[in-house]
Protein backbone atom coordinates (compact mmCIF):
# COMPACT_ATOMS: atom_id res chain seq x y z
CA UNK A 1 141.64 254.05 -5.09
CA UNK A 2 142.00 255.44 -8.72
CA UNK A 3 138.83 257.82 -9.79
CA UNK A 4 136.71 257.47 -11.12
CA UNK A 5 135.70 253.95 -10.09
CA UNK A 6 132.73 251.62 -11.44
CA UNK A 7 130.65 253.14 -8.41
CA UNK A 8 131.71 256.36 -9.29
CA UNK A 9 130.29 256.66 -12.76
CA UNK A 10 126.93 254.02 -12.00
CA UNK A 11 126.28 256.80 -9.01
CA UNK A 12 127.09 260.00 -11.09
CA UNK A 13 125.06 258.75 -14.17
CA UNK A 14 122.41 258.14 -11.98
CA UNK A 15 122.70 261.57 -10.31
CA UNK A 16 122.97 262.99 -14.43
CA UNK A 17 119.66 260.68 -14.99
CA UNK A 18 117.76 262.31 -11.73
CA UNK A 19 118.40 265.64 -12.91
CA UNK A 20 116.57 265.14 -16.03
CA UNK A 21 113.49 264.95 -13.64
CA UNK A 22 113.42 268.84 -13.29
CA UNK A 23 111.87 271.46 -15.40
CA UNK A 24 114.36 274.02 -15.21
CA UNK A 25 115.11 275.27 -18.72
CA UNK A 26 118.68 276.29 -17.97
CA UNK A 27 120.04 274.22 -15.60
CA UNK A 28 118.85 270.60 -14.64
CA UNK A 29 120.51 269.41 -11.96
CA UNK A 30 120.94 266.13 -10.03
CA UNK A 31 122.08 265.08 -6.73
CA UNK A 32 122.30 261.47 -4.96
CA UNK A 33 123.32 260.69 -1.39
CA UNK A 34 125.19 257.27 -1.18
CA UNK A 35 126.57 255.64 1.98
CA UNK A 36 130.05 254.00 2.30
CA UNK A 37 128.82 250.55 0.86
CA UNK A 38 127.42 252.92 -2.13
CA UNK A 39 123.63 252.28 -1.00
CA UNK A 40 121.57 254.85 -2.31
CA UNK A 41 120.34 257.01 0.51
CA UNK A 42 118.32 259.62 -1.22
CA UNK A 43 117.55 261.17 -4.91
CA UNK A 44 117.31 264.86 -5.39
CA UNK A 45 116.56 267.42 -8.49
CA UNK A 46 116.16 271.38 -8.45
CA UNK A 47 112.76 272.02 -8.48
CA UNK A 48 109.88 274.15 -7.21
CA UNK A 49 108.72 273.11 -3.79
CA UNK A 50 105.93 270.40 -3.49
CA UNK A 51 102.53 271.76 -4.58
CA UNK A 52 103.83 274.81 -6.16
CA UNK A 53 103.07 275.08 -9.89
CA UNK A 54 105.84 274.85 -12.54
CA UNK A 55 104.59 277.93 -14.30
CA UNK A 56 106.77 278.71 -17.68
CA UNK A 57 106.39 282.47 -16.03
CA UNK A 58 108.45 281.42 -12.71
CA UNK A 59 110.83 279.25 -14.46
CA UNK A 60 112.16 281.42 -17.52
CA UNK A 61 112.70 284.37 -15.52
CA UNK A 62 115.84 284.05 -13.88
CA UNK A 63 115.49 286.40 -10.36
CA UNK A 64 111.86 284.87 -9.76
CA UNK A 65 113.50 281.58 -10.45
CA UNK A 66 115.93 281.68 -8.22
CA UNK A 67 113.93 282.80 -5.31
CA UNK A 68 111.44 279.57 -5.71
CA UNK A 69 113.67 276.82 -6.62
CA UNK A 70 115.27 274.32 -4.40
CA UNK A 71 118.38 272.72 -5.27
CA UNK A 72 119.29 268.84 -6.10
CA UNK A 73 121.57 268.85 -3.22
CA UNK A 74 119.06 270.41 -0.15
CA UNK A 75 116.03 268.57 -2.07
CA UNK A 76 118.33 265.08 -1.80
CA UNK A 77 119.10 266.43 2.09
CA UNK A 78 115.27 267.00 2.91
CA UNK A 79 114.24 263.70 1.40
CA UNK A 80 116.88 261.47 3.04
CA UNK A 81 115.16 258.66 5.13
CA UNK A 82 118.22 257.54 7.11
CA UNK A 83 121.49 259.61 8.34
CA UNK A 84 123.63 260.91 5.65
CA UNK A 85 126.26 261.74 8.66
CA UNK A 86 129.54 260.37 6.68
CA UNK A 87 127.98 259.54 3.36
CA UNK A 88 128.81 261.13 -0.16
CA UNK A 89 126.54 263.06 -2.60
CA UNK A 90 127.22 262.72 -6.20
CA UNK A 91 125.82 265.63 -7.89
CA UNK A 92 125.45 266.63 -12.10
CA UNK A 93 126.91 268.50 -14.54
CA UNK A 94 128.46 270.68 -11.71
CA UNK A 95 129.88 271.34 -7.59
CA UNK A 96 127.03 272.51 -5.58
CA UNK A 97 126.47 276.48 -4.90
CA UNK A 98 127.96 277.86 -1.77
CA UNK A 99 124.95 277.32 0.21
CA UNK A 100 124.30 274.01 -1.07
CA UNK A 101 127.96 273.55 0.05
CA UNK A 102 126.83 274.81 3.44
CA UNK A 103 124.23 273.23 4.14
CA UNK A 104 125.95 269.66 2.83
CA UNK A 105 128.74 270.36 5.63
CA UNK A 106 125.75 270.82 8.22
CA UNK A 107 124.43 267.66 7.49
CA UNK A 108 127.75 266.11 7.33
CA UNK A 109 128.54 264.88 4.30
CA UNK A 110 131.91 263.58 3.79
CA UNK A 111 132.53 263.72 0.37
CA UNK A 112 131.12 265.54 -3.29
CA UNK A 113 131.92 264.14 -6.04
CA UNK A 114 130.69 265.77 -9.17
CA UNK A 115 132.47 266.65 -13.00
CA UNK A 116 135.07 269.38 -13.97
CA UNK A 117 133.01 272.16 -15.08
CA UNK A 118 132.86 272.69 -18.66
CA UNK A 119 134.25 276.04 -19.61
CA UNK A 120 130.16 277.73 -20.24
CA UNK A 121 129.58 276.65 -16.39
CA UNK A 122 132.87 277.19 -15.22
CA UNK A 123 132.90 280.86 -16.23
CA UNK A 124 128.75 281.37 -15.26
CA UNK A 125 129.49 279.92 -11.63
CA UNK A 126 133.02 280.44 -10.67
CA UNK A 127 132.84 282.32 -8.01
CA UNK A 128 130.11 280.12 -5.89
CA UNK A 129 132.51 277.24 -6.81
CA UNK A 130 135.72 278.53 -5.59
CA UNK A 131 133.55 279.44 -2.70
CA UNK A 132 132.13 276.14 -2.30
CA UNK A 133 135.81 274.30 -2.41
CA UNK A 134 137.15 276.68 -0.07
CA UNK A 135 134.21 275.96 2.37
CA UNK A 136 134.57 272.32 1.70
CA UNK A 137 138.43 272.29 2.54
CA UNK A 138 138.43 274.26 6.05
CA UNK A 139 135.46 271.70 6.77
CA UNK A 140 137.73 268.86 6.03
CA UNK A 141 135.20 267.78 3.16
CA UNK A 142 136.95 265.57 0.55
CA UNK A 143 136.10 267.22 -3.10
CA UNK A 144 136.38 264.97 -6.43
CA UNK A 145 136.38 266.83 -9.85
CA UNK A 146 135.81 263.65 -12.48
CA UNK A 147 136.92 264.24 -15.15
CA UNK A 148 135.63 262.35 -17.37
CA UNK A 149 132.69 260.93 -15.54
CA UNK A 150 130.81 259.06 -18.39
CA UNK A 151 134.54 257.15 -19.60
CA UNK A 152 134.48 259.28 -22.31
């Protein structure tokens, strides 16, 4: 199969879409968890835990940030309502963090498919991405890069 396919780019603009859904100033960022047949298994976005308050405080700084937040990928994981054992997750603008990579494997996900970086994010999160495609390879976790994921 050449990539990116029509499934590739409905289920990555659909991940880009989802990740508009979070209030993150910096980085909004979308995940969905598709099956084989490319059934939509779950929806995630980085976000604060249900019930806690998206205070402008917690979000702009960085370190508090960080601490609260819960990424696309684990937020897509949590909210799955069938087995995701095999499936792929299509995450935007970027390949998940290290332990988003992690915790992806755990759950056994098959495949991430998610755009080249763009040379801002590339430089900002380089290291957790190397990290995360070296996890993903001893795991035997097929990675695909797009690059050009809206057929631009």
């Amino acid at each position: 199969m050449t990539r990116p396919d029509k499934w590739d780019l409905r289920l990555i603009g659909l991940a880009k879409h989802v990740a508009q859904w979070s209030k993150d100033p910096s980085t909004q960022v979308g995940a969905v968890i598709a099956d084989e047949k490319h059934r939509v298994l779950s929806l995630g976005f980085n976000g604060f835990a249900r019930g806690v308050r998206d205070l402008a405080e917690r979000l702009e700084n960085r370190e508090t940030k960080y601490d609260m937040i819960i990424h696309a990928e684990r937020n897509a994981l949590l909210f799955a309502n069938a087995p995701v054992d095999g499936a792929s997750v299509y995450v935007w603008p970027l390949l998940p963090c290290a332990q988003c990579a992690a915790t992806l494997i755990q759950a056994g996900i098959a495949e991430v498919i998610a755009p080249a970086a763009d040379a801002e994010r590339a430089e900002r999160w380089a290291a957790q991405i190397e990290l995360a495609r070296t996890m993903f390879a001893e795991a035997g976790v097929k990675v695909v890069e797009l690059d050009s994921p809206e057929g631009d």
